[in-house]
Protein backbone atom coordinates (compact mmCIF):
# COMPACT_ATOMS: atom_id res chain seq x y z
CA UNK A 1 -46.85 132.09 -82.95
CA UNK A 2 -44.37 132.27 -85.70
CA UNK A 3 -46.96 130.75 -88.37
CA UNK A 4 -48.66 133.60 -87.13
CA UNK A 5 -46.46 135.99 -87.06
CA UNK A 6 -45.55 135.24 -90.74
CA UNK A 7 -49.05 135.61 -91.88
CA UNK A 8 -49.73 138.70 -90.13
CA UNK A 9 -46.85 140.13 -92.11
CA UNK A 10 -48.17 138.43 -95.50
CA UNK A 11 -50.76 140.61 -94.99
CA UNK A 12 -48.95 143.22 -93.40
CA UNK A 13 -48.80 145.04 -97.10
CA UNK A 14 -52.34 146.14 -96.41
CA UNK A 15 -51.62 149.46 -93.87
CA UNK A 16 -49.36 150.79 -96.42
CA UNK A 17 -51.75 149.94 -99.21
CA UNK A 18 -54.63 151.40 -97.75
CA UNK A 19 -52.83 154.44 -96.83
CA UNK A 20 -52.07 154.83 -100.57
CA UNK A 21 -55.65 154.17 -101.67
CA UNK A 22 -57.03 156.35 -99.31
CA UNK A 23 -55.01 159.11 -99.80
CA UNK A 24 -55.52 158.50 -103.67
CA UNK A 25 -58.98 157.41 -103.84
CA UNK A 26 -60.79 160.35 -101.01
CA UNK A 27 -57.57 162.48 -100.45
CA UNK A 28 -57.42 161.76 -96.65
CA UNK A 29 -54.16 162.60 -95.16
CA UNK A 30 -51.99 159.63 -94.01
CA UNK A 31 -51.68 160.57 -90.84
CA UNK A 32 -55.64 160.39 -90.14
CA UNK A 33 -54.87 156.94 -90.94
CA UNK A 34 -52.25 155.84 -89.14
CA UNK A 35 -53.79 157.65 -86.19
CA UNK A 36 -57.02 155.66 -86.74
CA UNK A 37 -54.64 152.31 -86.52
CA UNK A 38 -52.35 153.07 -84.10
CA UNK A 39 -54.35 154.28 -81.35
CA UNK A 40 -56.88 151.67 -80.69
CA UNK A 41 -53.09 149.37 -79.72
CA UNK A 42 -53.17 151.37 -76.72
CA UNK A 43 -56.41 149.66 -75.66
CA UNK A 44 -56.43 146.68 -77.41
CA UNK A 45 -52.88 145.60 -76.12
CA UNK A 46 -53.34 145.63 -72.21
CA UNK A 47 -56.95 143.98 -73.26
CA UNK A 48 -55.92 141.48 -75.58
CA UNK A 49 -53.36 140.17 -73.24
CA UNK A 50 -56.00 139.90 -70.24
CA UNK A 51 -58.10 138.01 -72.45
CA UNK A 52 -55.28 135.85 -73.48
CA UNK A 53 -54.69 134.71 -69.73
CA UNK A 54 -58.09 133.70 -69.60
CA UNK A 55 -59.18 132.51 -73.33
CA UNK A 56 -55.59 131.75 -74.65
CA UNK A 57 -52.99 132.74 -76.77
CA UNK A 58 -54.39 130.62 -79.88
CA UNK A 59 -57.32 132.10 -79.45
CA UNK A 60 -56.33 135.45 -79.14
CA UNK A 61 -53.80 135.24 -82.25
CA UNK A 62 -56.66 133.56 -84.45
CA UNK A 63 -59.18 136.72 -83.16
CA UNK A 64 -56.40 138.81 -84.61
CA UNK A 65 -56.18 136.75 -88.13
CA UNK A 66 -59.59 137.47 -88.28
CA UNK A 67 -59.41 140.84 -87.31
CA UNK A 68 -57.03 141.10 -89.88
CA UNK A 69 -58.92 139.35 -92.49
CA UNK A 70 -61.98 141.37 -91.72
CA UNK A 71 -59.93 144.79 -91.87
CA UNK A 72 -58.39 143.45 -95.70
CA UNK A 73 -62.03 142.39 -96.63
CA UNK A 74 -63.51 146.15 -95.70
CA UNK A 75 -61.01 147.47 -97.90
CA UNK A 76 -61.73 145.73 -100.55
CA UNK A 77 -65.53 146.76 -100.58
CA UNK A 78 -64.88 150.28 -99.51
CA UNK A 79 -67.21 152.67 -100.71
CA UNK A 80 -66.86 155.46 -98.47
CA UNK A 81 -64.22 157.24 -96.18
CA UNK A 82 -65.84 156.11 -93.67
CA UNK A 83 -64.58 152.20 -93.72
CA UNK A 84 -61.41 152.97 -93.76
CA UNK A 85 -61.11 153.91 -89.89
CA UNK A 86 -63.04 150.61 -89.41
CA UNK A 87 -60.38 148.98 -91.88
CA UNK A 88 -57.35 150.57 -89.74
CA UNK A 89 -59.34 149.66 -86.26
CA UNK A 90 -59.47 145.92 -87.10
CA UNK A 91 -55.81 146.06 -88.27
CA UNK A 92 -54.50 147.78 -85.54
CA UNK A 93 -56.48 145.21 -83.35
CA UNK A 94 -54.90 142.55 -85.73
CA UNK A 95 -51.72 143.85 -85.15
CA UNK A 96 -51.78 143.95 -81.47
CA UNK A 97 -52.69 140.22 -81.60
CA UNK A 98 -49.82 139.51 -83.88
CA UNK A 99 -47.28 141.21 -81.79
CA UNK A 100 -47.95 141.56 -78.39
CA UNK A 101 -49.53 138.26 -77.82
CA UNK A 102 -47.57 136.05 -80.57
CA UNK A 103 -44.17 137.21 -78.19
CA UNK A 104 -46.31 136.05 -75.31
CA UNK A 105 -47.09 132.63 -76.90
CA UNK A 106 -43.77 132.06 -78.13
CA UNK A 107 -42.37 132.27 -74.31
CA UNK A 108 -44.14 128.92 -73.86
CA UNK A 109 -41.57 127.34 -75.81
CA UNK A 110 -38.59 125.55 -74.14
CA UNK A 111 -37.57 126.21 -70.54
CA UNK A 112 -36.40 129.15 -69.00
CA UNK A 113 -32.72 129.22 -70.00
CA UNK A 114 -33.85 128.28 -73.76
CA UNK A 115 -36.88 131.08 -74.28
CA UNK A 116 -34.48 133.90 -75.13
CA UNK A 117 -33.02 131.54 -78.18
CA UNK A 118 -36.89 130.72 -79.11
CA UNK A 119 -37.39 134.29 -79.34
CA UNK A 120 -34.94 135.55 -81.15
CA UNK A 121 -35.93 132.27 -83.63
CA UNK A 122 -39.12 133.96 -83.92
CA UNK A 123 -38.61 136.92 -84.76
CA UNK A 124 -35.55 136.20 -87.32
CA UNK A 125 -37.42 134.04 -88.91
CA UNK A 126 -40.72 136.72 -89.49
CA UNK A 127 -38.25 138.83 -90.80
CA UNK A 128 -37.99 138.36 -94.09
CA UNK A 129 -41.57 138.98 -94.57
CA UNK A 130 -41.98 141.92 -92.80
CA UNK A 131 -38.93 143.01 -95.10
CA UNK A 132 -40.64 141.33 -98.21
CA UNK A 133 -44.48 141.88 -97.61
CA UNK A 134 -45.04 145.39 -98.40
CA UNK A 135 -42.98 145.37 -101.27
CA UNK A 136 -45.03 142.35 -102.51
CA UNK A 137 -48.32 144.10 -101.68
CA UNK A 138 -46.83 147.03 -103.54
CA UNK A 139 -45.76 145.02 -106.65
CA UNK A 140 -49.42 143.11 -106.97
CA UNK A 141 -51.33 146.72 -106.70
CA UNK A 142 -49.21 148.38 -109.13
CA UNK A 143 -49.91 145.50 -111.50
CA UNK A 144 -53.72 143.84 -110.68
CA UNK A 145 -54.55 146.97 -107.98
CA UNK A 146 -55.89 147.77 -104.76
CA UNK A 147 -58.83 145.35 -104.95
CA UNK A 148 -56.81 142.61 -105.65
CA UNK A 149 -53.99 143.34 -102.85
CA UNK A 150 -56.72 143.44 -100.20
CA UNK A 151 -58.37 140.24 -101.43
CA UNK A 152 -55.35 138.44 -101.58
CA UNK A 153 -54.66 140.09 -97.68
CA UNK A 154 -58.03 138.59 -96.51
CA UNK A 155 -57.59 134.85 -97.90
CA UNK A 156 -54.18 135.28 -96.51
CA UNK A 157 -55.30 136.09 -93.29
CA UNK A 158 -58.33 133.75 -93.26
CA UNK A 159 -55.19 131.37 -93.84
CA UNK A 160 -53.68 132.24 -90.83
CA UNK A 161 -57.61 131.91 -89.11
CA UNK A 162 -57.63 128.29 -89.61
CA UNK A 163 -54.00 127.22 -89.68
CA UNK A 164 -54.21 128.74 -85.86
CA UNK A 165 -56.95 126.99 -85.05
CA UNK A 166 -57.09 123.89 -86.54
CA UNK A 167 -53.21 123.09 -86.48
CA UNK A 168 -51.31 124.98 -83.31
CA UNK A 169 -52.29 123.98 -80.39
CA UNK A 170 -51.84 126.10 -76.74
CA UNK A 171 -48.60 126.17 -74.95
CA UNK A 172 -48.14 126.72 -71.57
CA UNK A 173 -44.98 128.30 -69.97
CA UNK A 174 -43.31 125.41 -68.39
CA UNK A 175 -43.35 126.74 -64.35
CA UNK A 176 -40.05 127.43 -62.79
CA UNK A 177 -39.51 128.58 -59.65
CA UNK A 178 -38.42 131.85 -59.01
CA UNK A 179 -35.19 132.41 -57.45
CA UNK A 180 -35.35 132.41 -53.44
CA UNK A 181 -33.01 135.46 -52.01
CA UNK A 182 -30.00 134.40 -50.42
């Protein structure tokens, strides 16, 4: 969860990039975009957390590194307006992966009394490149451009594909027992 939680944000430059590009490139308003993104997590987050009950967390997170890796790879061969809402549907899907279910996945860590600490681990620790990653995406398309952001965004993310799938393996909240009312 945290791997991918920090590779979700190495590539999290890529909304703020493409909003740029767009709005550069075809003079779309930014807001189209970020509707675009942000409203298919509506969906995709009471989804993608049924399917991860049934398929798994790993699974679910490496779906979202390639949703992620797809959206980066669209933007890079974007002719046409019209990729771009595909672009923002596949991050917003990548997104909800990365979020929703990589807090999910990182309550199967320790036992009850220690998941709070593992959590707050987690998300300290993806911190710095939430913090770091769009200013990084910024810095490598004001000096090699858009292409090259969203390239580097899909190998990233492709990154984070395998990584999850060859190297973290599932984890299963240990079971406690509820409290009994006294």
């Amino acid at each position: 969860s945290l791997l991918g939680g920090v590779m979700n944000n190495s590539t999290a430059a890529t909304p703020p990039i493409v909003n740029i590009a767009q709005s550069a490139v075809y003079g779309v308003p930014v807001l189209n975009a970020r509707a675009v993104r942000n409203s298919p997590q509506v969906i995709a987050t009471p989804l993608l957390g049924w399917i991860a009950d049934r398929w798994g967390k790993r699974n679910v997170l490496a779906f979202g590194a390639a949703a992620t890796a797809a959206s980066a790879f669209l933007a890079f061969i974007a002719s046409d307006l019209v990729f771009f809402y595909a672009v923002y549907l596949l991050a917003g899907i990548g997104s909800t992966a990365y979020w929703t279910i990589g807090m999910a996945f990182t309550m199967g860590f320790g036992n009850e009394e220690e998941r709070p600490t593992y959590v707050g681990m987690a998300n300290t620790l993806i911190a710095p490149a939430a913090i770091l990653a769009p200013l990084l995406g910024g810095w490598i398309a004001d000096i090699a451009g858009f292409q090259t952001t969203f390239i580097l965004a899909a190998v990233t993310a492709l990154g984070a594909f395998f990584i999850l799938l060859l190297f973290v393996r599932e984890i299963k909240p240990a079971e406690t027992p509820l409290p009994t009312p006294e």
